[in-house]
PDB file of N, CA and C in Angstrom:
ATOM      1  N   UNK A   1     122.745  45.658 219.358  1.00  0.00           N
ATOM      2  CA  UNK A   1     123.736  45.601 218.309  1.00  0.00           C
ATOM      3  C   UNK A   1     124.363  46.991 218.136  1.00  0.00           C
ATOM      4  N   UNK A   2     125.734  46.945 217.815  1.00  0.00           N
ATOM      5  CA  UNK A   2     126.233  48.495 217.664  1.00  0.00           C
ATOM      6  C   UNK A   2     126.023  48.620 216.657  1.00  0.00           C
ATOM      7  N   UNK A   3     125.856  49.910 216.212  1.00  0.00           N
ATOM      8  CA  UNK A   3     125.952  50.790 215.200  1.00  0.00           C
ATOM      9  C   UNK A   3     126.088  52.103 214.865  1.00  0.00           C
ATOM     10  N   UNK A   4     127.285  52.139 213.945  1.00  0.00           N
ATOM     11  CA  UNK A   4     127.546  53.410 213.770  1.00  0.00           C
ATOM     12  C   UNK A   4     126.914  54.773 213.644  1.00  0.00           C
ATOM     13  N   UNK A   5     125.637  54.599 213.364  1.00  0.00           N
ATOM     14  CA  UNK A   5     124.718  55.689 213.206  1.00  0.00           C
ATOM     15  C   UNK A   5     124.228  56.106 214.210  1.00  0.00           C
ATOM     16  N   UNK A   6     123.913  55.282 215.184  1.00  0.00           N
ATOM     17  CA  UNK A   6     123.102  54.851 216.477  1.00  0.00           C
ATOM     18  C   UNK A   6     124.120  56.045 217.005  1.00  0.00           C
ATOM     19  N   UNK A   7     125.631  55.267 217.169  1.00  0.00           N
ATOM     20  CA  UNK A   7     126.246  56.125 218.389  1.00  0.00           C
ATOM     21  C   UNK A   7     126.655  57.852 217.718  1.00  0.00           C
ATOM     22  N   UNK A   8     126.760  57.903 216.760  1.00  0.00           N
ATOM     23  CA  UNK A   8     126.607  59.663 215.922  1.00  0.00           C
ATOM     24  C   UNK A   8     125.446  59.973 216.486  1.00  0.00           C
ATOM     25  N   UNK A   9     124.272  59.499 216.495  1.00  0.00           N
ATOM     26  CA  UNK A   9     123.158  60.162 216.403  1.00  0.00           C
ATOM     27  C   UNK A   9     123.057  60.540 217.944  1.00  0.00           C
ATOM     28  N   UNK A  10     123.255  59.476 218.905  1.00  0.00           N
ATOM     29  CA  UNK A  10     123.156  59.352 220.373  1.00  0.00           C
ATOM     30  C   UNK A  10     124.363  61.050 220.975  1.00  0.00           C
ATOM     31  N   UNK A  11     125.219  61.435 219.934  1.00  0.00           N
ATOM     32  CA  UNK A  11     126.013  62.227 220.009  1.00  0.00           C
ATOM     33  C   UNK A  11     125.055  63.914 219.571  1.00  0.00           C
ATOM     34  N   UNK A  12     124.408  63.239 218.975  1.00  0.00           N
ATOM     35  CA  UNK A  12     123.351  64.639 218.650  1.00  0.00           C
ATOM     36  C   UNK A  12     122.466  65.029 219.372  1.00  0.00           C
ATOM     37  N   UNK A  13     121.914  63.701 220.182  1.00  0.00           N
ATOM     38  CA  UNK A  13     121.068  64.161 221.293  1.00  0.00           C
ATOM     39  C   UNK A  13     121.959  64.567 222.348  1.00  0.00           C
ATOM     40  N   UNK A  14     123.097  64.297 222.568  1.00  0.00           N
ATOM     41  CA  UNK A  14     123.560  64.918 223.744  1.00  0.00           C
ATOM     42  C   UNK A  14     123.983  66.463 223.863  1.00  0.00           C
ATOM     43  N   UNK A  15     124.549  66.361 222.478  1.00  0.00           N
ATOM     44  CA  UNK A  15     124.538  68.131 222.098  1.00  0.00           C
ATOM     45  C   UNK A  15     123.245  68.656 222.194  1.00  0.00           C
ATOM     46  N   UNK A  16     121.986  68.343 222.026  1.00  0.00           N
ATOM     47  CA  UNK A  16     120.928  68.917 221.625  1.00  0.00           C
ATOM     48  C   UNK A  16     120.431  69.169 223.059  1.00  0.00           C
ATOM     49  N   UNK A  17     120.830  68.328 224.637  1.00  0.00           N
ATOM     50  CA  UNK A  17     120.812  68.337 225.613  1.00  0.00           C
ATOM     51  C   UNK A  17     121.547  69.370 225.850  1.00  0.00           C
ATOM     52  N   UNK A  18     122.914  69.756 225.774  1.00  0.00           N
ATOM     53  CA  UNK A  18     123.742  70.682 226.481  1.00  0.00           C
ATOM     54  C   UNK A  18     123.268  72.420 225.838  1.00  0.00           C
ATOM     55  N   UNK A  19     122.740  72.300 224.463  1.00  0.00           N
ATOM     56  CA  UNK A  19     122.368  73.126 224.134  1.00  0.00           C
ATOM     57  C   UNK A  19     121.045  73.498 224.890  1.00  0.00           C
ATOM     58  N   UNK A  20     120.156  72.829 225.553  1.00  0.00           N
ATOM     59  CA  UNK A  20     119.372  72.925 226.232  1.00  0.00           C
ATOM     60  C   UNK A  20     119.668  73.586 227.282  1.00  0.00           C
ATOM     61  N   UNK A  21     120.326  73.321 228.017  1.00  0.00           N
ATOM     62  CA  UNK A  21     120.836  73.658 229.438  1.00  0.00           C
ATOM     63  C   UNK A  21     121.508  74.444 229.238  1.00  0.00           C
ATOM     64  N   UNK A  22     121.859  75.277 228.470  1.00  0.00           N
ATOM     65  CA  UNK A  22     122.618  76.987 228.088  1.00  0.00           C
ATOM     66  C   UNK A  22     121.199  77.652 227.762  1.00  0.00           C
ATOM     67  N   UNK A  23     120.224  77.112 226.688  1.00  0.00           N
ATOM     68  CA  UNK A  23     119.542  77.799 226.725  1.00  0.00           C
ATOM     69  C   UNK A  23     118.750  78.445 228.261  1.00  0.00           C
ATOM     70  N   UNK A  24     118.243  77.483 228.780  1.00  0.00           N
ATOM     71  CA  UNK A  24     116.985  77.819 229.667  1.00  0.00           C
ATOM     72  C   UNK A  24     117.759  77.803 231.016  1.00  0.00           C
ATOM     73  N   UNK A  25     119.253  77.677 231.253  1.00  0.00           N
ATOM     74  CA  UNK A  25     119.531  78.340 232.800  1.00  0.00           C
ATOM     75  C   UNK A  25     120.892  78.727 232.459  1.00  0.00           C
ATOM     76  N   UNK A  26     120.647  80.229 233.418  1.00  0.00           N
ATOM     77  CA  UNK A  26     121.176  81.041 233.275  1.00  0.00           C
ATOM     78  C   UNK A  26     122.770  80.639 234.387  1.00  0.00           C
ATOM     79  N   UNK A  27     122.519  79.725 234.966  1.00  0.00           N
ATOM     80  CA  UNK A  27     123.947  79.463 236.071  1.00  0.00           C
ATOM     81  C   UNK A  27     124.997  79.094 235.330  1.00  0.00           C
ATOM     82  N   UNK A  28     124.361  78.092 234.054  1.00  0.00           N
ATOM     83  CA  UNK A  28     125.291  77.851 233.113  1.00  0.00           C
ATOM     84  C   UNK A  28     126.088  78.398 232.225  1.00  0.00           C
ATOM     85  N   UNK A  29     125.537  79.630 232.196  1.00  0.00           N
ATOM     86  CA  UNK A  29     126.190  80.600 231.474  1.00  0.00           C
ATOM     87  C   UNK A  29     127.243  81.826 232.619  1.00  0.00           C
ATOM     88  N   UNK A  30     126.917  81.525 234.323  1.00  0.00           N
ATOM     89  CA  UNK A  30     127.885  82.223 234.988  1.00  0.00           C
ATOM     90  C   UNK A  30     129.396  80.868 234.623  1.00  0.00           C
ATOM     91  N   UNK A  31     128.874  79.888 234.654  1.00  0.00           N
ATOM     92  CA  UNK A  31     129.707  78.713 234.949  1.00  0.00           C
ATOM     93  C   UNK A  31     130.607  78.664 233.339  1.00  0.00           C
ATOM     94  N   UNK A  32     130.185  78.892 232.499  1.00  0.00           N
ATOM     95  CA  UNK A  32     130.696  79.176 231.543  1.00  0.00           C
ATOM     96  C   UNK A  32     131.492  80.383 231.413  1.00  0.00           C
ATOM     97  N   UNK A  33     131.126  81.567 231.773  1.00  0.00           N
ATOM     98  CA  UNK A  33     132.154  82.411 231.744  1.00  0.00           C
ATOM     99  C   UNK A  33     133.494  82.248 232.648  1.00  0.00           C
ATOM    100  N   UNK A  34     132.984  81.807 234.305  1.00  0.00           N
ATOM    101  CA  UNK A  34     134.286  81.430 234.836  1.00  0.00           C
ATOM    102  C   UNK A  34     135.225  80.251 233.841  1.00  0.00           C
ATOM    103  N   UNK A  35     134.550  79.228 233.345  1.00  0.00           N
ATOM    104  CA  UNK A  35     135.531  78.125 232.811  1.00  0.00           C
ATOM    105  C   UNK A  35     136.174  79.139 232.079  1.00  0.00           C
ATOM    106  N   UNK A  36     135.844  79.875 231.009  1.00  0.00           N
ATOM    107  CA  UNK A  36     136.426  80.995 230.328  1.00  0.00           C
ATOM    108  C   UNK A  36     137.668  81.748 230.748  1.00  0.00           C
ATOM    109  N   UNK A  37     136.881  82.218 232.499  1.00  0.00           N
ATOM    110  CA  UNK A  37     138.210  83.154 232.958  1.00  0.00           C
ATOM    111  C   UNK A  37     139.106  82.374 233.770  1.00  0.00           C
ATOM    112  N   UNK A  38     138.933  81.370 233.692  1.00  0.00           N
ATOM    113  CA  UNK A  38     139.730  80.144 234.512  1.00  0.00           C
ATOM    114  C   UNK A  38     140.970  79.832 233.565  1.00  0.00           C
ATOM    115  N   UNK A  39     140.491  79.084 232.448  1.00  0.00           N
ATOM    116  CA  UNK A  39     140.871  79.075 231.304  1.00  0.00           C
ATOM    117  C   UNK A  39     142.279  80.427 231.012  1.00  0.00           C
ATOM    118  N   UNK A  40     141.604  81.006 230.652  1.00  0.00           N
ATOM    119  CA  UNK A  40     142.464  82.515 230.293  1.00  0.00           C
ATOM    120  C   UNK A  40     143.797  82.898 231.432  1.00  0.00           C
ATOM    121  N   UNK A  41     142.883  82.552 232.962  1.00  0.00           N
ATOM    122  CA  UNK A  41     143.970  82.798 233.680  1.00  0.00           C
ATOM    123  C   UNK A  41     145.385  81.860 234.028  1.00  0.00           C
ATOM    124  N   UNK A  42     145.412  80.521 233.728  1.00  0.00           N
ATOM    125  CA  UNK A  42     145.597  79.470 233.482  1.00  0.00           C
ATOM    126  C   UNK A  42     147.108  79.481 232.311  1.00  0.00           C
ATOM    127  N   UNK A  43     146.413  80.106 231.218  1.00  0.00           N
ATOM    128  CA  UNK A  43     147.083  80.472 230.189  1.00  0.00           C
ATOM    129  C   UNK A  43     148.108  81.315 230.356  1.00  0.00           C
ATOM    130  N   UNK A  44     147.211  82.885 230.845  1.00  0.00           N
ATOM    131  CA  UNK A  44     148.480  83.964 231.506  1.00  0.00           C
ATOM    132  C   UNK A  44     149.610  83.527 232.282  1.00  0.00           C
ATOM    133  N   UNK A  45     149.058  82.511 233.917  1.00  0.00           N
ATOM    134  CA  UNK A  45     150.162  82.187 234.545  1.00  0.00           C
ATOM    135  C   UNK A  45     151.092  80.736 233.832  1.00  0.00           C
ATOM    136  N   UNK A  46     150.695  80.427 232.856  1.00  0.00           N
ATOM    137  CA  UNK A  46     151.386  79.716 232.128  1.00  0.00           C
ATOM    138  C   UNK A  46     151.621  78.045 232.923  1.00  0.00           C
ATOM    139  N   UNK A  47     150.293  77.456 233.515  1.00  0.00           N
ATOM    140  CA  UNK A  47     150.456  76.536 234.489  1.00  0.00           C
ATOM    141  C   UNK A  47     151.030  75.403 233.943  1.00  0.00           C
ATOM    142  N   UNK A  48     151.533  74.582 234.662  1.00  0.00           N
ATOM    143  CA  UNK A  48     152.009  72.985 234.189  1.00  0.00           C
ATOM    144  C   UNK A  48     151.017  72.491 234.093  1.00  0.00           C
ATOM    145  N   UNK A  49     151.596  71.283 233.471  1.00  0.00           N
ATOM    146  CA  UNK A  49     150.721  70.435 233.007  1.00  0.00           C
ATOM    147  C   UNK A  49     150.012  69.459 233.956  1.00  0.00           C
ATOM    148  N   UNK A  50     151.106  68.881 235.195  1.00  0.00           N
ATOM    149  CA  UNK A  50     150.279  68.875 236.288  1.00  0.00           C
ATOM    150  C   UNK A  50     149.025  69.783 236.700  1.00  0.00           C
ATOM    151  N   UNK A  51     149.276  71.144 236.858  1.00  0.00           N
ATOM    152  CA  UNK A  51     148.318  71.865 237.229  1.00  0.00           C
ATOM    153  C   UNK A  51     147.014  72.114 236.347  1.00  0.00           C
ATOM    154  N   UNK A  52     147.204  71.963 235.099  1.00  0.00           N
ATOM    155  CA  UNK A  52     146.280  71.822 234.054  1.00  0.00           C
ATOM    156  C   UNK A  52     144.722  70.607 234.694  1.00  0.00           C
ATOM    157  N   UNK A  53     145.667  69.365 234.982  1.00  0.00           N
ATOM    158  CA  UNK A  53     144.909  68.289 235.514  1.00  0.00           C
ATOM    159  C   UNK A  53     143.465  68.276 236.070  1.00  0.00           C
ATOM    160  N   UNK A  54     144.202  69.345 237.357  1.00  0.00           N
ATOM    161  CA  UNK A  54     143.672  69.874 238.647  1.00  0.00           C
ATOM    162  C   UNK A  54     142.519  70.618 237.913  1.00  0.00           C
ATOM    163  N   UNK A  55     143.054  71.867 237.160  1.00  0.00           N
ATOM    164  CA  UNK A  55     141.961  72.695 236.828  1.00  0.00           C
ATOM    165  C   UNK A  55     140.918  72.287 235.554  1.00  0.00           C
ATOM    166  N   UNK A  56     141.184  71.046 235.191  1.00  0.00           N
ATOM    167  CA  UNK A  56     140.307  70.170 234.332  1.00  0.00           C
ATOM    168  C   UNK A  56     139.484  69.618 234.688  1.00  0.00           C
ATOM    169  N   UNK A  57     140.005  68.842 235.938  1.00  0.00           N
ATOM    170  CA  UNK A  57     139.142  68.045 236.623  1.00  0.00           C
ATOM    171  C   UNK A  57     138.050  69.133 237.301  1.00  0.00           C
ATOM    172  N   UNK A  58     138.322  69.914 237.872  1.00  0.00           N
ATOM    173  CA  UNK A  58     137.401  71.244 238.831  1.00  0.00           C
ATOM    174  C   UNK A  58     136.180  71.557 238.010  1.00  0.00           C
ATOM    175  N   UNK A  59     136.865  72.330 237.007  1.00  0.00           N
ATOM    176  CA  UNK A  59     135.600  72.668 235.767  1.00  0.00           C
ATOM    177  C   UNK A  59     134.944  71.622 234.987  1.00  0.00           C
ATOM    178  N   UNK A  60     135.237  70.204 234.993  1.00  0.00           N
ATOM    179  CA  UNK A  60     134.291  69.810 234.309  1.00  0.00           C
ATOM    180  C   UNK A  60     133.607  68.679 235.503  1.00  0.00           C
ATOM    181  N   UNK A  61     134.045  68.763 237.302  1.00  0.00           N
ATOM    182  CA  UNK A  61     133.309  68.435 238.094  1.00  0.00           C
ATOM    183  C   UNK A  61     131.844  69.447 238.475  1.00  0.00           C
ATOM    184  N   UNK A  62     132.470  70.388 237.823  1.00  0.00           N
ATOM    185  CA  UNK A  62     131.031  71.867 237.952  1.00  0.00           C
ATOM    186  C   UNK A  62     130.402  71.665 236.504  1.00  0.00           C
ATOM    187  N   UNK A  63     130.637  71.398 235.806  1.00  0.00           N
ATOM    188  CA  UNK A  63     130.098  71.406 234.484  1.00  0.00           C
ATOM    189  C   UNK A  63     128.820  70.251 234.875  1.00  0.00           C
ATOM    190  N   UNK A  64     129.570  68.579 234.942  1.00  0.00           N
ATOM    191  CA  UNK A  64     128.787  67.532 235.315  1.00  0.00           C
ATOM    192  C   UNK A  64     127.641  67.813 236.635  1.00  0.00           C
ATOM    193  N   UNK A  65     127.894  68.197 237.443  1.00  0.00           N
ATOM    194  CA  UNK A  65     126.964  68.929 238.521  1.00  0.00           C
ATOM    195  C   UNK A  65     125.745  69.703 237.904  1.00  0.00           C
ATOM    196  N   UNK A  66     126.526  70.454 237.289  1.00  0.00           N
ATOM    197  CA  UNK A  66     124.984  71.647 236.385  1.00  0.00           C
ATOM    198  C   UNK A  66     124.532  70.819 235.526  1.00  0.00           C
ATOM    199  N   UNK A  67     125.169  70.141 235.197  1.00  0.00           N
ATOM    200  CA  UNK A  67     124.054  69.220 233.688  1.00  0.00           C
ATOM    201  C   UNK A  67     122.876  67.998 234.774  1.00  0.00           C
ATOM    202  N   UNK A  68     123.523  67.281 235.633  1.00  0.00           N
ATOM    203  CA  UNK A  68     122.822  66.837 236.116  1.00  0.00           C
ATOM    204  C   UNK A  68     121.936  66.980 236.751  1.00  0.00           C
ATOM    205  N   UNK A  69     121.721  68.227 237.109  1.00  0.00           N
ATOM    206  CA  UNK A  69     120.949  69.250 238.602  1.00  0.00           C
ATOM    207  C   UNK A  69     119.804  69.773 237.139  1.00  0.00           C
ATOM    208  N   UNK A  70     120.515  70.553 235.896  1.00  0.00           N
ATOM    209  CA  UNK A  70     119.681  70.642 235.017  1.00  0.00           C
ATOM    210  C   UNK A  70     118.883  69.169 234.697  1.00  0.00           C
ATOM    211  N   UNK A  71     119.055  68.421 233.893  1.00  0.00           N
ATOM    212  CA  UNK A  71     117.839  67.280 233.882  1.00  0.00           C
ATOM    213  C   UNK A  71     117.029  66.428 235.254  1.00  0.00           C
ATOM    214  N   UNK A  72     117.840  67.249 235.844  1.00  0.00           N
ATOM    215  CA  UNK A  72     117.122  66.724 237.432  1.00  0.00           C
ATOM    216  C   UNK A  72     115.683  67.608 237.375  1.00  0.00           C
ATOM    217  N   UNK A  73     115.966  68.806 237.326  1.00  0.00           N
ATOM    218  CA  UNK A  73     115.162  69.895 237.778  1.00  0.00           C
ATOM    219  C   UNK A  73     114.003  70.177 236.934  1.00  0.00           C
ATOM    220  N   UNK A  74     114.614  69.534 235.445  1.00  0.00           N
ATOM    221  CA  UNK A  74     113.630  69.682 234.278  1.00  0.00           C
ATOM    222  C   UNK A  74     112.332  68.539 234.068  1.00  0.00           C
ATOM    223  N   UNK A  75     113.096  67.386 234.661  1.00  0.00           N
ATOM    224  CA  UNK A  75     112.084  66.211 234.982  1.00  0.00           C
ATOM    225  C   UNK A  75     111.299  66.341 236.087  1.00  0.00           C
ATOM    226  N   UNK A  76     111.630  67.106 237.305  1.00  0.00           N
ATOM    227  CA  UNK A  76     110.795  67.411 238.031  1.00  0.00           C
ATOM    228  C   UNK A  76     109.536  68.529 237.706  1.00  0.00           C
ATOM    229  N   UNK A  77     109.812  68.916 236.861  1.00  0.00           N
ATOM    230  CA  UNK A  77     109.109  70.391 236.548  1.00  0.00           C
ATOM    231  C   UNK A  77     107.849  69.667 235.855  1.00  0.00           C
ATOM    232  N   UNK A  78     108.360  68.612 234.906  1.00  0.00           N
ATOM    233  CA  UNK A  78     107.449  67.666 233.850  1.00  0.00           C
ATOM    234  C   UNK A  78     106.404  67.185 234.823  1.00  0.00           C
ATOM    235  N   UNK A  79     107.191  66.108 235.622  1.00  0.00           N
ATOM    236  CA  UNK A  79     106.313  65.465 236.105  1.00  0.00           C
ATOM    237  C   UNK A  79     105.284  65.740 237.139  1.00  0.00           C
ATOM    238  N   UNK A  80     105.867  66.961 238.091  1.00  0.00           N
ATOM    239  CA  UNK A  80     104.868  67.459 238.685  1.00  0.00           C
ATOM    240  C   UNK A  80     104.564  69.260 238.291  1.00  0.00           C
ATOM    241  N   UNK A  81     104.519  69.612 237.678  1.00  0.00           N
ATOM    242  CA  UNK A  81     104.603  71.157 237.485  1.00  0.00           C
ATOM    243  C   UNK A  81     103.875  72.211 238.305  1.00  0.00           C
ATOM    244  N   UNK A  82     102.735  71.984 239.703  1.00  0.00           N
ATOM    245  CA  UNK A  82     102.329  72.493 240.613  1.00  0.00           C
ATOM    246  C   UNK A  82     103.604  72.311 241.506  1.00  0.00           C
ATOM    247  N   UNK A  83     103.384  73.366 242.658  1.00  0.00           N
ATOM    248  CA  UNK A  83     104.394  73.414 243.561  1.00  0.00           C
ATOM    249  C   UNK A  83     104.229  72.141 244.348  1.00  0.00           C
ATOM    250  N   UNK A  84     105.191  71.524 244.700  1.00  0.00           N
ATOM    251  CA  UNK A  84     105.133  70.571 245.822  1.00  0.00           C
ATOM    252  C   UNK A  84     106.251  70.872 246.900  1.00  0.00           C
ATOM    253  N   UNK A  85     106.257  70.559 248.088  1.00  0.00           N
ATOM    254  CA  UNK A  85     107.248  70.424 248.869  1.00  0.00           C
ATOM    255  C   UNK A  85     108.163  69.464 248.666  1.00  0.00           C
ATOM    256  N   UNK A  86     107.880  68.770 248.015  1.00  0.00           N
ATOM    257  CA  UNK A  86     108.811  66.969 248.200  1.00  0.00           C
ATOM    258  C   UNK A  86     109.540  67.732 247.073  1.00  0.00           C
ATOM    259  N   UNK A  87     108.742  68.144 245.950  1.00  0.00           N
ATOM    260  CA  UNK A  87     109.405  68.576 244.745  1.00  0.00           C
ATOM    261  C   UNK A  87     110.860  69.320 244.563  1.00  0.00           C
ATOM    262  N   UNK A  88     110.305  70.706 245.450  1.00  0.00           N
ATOM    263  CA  UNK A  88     111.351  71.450 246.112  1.00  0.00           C
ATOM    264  C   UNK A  88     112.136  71.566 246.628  1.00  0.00           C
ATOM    265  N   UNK A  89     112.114  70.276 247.807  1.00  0.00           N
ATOM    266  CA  UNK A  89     113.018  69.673 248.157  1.00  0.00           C
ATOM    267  C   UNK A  89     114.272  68.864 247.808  1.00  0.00           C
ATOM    268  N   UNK A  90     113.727  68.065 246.617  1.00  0.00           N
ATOM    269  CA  UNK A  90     114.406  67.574 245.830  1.00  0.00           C
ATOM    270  C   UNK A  90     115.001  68.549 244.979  1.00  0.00           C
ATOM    271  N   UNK A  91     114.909  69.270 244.201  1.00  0.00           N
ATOM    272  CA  UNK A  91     115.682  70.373 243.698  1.00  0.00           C
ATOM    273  C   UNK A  91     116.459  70.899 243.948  1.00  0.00           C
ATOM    274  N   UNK A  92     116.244  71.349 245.251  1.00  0.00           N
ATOM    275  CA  UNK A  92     117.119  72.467 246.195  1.00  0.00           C
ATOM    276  C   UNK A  92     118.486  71.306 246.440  1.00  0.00           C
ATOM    277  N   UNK A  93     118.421  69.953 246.857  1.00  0.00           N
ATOM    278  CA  UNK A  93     119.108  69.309 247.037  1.00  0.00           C
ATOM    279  C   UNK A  93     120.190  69.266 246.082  1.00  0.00           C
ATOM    280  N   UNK A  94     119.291  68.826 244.972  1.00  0.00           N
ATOM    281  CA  UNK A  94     119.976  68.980 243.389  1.00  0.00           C
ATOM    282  C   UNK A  94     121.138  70.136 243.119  1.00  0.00           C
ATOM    283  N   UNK A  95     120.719  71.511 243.701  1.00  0.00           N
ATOM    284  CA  UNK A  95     121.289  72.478 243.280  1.00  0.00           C
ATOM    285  C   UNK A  95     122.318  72.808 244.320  1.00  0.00           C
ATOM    286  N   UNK A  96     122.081  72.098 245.578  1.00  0.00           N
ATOM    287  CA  UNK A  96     123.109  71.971 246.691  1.00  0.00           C
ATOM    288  C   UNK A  96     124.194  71.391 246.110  1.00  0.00           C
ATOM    289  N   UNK A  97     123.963  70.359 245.466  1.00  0.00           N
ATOM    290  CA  UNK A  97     125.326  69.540 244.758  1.00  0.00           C
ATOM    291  C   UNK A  97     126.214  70.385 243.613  1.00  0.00           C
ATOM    292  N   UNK A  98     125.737  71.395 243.128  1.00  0.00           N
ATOM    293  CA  UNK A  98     126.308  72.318 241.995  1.00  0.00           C
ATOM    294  C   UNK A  98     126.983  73.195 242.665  1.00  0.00           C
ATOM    295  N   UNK A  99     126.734  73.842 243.721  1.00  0.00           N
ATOM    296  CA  UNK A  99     126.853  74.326 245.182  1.00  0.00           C
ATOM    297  C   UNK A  99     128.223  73.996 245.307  1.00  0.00           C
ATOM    298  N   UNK A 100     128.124  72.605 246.195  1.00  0.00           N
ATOM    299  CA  UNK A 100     129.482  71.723 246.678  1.00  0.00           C
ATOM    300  C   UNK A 100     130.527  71.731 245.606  1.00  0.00           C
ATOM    301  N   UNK A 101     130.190  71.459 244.098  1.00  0.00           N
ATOM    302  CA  UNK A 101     130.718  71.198 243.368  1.00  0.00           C
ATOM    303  C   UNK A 101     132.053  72.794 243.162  1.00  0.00           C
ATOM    304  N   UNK A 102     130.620  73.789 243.146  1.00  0.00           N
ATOM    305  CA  UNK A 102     131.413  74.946 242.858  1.00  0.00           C
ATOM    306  C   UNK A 102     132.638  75.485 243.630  1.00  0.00           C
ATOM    307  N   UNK A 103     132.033  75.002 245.132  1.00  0.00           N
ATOM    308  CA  UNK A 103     132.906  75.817 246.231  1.00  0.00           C
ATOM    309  C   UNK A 103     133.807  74.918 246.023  1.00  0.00           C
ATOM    310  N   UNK A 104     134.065  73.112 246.062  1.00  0.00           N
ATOM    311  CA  UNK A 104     135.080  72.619 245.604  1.00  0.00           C
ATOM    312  C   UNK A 104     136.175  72.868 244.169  1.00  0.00           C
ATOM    313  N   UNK A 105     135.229  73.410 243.725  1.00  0.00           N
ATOM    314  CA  UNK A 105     136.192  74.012 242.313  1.00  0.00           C
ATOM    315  C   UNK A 105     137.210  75.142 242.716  1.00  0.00           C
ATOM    316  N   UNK A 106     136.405  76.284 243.338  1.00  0.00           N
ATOM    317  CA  UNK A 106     137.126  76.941 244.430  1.00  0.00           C
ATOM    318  C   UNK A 106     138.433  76.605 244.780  1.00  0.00           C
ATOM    319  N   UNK A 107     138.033  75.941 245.977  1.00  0.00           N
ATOM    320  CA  UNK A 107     139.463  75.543 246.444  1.00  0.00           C
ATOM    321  C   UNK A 107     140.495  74.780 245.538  1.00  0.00           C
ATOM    322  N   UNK A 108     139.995  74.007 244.955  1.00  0.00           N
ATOM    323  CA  UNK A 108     141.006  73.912 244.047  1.00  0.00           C
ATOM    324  C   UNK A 108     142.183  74.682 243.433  1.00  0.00           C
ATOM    325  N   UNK A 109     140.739  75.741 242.327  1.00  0.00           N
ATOM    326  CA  UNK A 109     141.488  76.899 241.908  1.00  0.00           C
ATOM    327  C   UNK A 109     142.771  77.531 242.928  1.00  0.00           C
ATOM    328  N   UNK A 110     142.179  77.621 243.612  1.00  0.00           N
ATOM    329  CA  UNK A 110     143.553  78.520 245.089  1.00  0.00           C
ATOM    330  C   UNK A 110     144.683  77.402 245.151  1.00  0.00           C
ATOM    331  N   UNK A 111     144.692  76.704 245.429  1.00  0.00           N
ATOM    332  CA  UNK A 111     145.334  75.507 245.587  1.00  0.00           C
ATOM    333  C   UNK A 111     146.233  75.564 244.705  1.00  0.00           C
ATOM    334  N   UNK A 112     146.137  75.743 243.195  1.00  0.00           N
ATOM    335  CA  UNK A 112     146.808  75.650 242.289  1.00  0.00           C
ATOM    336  C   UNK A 112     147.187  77.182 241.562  1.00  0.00           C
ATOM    337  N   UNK A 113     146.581  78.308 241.824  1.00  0.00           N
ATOM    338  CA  UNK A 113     147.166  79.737 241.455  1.00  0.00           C
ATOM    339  C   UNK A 113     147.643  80.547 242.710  1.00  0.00           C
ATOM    340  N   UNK A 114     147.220  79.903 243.611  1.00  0.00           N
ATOM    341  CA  UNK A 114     148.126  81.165 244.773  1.00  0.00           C
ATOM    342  C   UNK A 114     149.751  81.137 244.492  1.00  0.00           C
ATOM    343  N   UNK A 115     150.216  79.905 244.163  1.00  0.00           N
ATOM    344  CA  UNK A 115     151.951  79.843 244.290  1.00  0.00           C
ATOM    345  C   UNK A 115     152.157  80.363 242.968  1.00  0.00           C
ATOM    346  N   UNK A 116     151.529  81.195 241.738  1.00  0.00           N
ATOM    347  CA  UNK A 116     152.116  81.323 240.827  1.00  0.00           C
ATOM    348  C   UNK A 116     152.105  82.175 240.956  1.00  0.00           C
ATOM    349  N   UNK A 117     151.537  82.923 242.384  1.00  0.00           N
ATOM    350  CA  UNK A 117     151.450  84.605 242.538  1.00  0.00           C
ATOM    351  C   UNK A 117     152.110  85.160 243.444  1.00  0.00           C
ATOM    352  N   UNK A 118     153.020  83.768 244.218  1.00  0.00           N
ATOM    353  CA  UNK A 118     153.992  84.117 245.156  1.00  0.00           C
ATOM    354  C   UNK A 118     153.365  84.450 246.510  1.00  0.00           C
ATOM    355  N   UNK A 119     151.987  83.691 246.678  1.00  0.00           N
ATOM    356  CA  UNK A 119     150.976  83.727 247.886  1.00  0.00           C
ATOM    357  C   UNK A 119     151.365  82.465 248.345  1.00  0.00           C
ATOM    358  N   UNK A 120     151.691  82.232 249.384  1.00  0.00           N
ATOM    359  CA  UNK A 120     151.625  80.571 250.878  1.00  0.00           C
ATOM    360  C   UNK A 120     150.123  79.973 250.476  1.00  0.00           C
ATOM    361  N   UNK A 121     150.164  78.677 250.853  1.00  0.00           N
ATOM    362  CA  UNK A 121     149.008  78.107 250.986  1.00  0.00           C
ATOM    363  C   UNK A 121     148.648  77.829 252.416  1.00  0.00           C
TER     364      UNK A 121
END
């Protein structure tokens, strides 16, 4: 059954999640400052709104990556907290995808600020 409280509250645990994942890793907070200087630079070159899109979609495809790689990594830690190989494995994988995510944010970024700087693609 819906209810209004239910989905507020379901909104508190998710904040109480993201606040998590600033606290205890530190990538999130490099990933946060770029959205920042992404952001800012964005602003300076004064991008369209097309281009806005692009750089929306980028940063919050790296955002979703780190949150997921975070409760990935944190449930692994729970459930097995000795080292394992399988464990590690799985992690590293995890953090491969934040990885992909980033270097795809990357190109993006270029994609969409080289021509406002009068650089070829």
């Amino acid at each position: 059954m819906f209810r209004l409280g239910d989905r507020i509250r379901s909104f508190g645990y998710a904040f109480q999640g993201l606040g998590f994942m600033l606290k205890t890793q530190q990538n999130a907070w490099i990933h946060l400052v770029a959205t920042a200087g992404v952001i800012g630079a964005g602003v300076w070159v004064k991008l369209s709104f097309y281009d806005w899109r692009w750089i929306v979609f980028a940063i919050g495809f790296v955002w979703v990556a780190e949150i997921v790689n975070t409760a990935f990594e944190h449930l692994c830690d729970v459930v097995q907290p000795e080292f394992h190989v399988s464990v590690k494995a799985a992690k590293d994988v995890a953090a491969g995808a934040v990885l992909v995510a980033a270097f795809i944010a990357v190109i993006i970024a270029l994609l969409v600020f080289l021509p406002y700087f009068g650089l070829p693609l």
